[in-house]
Protein backbone atom coordinates (compact mmCIF):
# COMPACT_ATOMS: atom_id res chain seq x y z
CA UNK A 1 -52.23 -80.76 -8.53
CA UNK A 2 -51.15 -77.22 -6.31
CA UNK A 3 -53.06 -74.22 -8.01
CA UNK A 4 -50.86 -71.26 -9.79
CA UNK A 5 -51.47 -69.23 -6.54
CA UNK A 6 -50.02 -72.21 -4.16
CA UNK A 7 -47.01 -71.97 -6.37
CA UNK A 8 -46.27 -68.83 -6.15
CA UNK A 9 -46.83 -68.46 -2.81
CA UNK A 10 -44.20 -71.24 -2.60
CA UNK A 11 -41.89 -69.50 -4.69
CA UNK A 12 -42.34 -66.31 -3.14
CA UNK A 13 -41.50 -68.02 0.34
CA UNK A 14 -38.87 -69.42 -0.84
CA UNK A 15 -37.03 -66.90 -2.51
CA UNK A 16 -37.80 -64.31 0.60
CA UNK A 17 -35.99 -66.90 2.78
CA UNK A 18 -32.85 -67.65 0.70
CA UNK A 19 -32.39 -63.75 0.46
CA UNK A 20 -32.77 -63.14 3.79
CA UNK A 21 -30.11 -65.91 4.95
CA UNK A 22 -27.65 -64.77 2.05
CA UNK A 23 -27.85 -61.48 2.98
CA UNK A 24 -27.55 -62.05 7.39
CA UNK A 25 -24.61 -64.84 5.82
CA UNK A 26 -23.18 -61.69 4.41
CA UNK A 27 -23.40 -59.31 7.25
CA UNK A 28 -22.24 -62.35 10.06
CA UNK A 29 -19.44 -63.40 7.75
CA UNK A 30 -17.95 -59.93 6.96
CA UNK A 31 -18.57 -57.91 9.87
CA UNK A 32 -18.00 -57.98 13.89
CA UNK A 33 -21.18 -58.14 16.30
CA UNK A 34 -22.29 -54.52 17.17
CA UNK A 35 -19.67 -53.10 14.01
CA UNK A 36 -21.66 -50.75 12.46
CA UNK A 37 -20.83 -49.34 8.50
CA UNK A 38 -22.11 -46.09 7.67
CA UNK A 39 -24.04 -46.03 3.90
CA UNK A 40 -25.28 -42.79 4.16
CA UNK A 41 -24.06 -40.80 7.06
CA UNK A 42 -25.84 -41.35 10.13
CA UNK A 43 -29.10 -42.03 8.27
CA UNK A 44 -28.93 -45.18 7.30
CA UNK A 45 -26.19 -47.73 8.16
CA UNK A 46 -25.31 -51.55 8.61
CA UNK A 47 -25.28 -52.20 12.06
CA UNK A 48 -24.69 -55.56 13.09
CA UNK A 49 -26.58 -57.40 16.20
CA UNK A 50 -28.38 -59.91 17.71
CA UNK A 51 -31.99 -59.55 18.55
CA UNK A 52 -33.51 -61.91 21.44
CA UNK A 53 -36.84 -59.97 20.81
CA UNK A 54 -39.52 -59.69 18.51
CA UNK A 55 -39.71 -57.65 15.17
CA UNK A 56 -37.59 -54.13 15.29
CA UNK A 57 -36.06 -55.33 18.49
CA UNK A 58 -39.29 -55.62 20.90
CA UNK A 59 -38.56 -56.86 23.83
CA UNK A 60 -35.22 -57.54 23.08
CA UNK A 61 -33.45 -56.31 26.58
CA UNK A 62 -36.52 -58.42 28.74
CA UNK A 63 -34.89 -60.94 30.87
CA UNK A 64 -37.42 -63.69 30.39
CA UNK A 65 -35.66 -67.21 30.89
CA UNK A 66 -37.05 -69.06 28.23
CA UNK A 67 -37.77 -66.54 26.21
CA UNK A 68 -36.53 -68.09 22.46
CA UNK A 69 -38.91 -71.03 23.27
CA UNK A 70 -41.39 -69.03 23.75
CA UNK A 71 -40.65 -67.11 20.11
CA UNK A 72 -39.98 -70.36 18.71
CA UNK A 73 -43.43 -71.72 19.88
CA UNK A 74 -45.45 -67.90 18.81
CA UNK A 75 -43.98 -68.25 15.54
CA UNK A 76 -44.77 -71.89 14.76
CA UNK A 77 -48.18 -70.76 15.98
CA UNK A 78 -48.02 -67.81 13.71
CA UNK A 79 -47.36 -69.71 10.99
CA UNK A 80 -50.10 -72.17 11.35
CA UNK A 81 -52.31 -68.99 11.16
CA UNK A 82 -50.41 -67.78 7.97
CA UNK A 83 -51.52 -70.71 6.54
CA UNK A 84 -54.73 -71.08 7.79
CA UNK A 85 -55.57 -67.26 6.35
CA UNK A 86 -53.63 -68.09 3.25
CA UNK A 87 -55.66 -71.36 2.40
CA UNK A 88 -59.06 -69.48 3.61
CA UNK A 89 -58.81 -66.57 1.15
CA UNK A 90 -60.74 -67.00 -2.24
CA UNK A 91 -58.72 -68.30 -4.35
CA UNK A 92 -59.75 -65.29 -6.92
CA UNK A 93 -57.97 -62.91 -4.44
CA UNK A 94 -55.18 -61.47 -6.64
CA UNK A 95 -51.87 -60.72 -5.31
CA UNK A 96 -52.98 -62.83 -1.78
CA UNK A 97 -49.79 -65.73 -3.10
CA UNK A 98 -47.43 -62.85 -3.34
CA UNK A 99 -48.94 -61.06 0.23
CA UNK A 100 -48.76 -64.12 2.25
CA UNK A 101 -45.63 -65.44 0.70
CA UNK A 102 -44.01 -62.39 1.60
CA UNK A 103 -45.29 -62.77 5.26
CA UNK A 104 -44.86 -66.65 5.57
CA UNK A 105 -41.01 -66.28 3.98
CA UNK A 106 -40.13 -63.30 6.63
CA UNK A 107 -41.77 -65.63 9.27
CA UNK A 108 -39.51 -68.51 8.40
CA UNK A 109 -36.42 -66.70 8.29
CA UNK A 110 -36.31 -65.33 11.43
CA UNK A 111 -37.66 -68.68 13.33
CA UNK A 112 -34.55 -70.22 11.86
CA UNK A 113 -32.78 -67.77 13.21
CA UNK A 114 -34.06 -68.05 16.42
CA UNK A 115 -33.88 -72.36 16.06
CA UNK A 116 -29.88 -72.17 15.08
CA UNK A 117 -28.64 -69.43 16.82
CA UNK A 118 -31.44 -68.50 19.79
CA UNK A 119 -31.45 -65.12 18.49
CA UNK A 120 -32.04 -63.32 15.02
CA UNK A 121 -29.40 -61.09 12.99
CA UNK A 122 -30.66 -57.46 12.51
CA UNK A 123 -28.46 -55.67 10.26
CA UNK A 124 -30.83 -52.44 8.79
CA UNK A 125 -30.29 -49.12 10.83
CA UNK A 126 -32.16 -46.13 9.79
CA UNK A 127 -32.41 -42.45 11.43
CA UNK A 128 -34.94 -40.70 11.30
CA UNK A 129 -36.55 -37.26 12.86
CA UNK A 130 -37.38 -37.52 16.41
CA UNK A 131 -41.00 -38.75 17.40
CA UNK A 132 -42.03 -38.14 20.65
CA UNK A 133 -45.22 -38.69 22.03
CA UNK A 134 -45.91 -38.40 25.57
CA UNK A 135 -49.11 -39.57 26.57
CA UNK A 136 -47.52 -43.01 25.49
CA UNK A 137 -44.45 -42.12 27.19
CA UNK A 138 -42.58 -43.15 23.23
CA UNK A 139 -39.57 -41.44 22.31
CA UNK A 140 -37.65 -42.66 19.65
CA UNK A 141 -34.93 -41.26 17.58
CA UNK A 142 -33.86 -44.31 15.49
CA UNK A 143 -35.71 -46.91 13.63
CA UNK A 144 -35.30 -50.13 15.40
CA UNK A 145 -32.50 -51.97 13.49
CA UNK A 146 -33.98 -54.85 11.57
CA UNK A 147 -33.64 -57.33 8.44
CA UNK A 148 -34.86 -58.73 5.28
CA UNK A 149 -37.07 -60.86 6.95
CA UNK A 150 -38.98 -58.18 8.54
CA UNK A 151 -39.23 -55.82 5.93
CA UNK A 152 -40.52 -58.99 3.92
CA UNK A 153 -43.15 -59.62 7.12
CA UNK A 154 -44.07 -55.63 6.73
CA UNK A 155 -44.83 -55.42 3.19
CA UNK A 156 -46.98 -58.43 3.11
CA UNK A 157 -49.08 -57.29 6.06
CA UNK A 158 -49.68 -53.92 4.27
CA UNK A 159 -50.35 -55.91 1.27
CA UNK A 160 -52.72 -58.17 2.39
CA UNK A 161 -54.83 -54.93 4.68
CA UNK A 162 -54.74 -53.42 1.03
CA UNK A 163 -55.89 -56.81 -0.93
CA UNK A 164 -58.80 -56.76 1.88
CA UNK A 165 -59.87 -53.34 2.34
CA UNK A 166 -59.95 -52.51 -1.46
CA UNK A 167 -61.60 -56.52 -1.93
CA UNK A 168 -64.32 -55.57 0.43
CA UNK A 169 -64.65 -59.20 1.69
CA UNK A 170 -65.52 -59.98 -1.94
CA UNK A 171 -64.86 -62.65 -4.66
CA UNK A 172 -64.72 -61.54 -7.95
CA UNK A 173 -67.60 -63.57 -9.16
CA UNK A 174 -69.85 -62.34 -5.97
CA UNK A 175 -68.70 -58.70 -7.20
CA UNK A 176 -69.79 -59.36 -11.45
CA UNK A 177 -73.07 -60.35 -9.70
């Protein structure tokens, strides 16, 4: 019988993926590649494209030849680790099915992205002030545009850092002791 927490995490996967595709089914059904729709001015818009790269359009312009096999291959890896962390945290961890579902959804989404079209859909486009640092020779003055998926990926990672840090390595039972 799957625990509570399996179930969730399940759920949670589930329902991150299904958003994600009816909301890039959305944008690629109503919109033209590169059309962008302004929401709020130039702060935040809809911008439709296709990303070849990782996350927030890394590496998306890099002329690598087999470049989506090697995503598709990371991410299956990635996932494996998902997995492997999820199933490896004490089970008395709260909030680790919601975390990792989050994470394992976002993960999913964008590899089937990457399986059916060799690319993923990025849609999100925010502005924000200029940030500029030059010993890493970064300037940016735009969010990299990105999508449910990754926002999904995001808050699950800061989840899970938070679940840990404030856990302290920690079962509950270990900390009654």
């Amino acid at each position: 019988m799957r625990s509570r927490r399996m179930k969730f995490f399940i759920i949670v996967s589930v329902a991150v993926i299904a958003v994600d595709h009816v909301v890039k089914w959305i944008v690629t059904s109503t919109m033209r590649l590169n059309q962008t729709i302004r929401i709020i001015d130039d702060y935040f818009t809809i911008s439709y494209i296709m990303n070849s790269g990782i996350a927030f359009g890394l590496f998306d312009d890099h002329p690598f030849p087999h470049k989506s096999l090697l995503l598709i291959i990371v991410s299956l890896l990635a996932l494996g680790i998902i997995l492997y962390i999820f199933v490896s945290l004490p089970k008395e961890v709260k909030l680790s099915g919601l975390a990792m579902g989050l994470i394992f959804g976002g993960a999913i989404g964008n590899l089937i992205d990457r399986i059916v079209r060799g690319r993923v859909v990025d849609f999100l486009d925010f502005d924000f002030p200029d940030i500029h640092i030059g010993l890493l020779n970064i300037h940016m003055t735009r969010w990299p545009t990105f999508n449910v998926a990754d926002s999904c990926v995001l808050v699950g990672i800061v989840m899970l850092l938070i679940i840990i840090i404030s856990h302290g390595g920690k079962t509950e039972q270990q900390e009654a002791e």
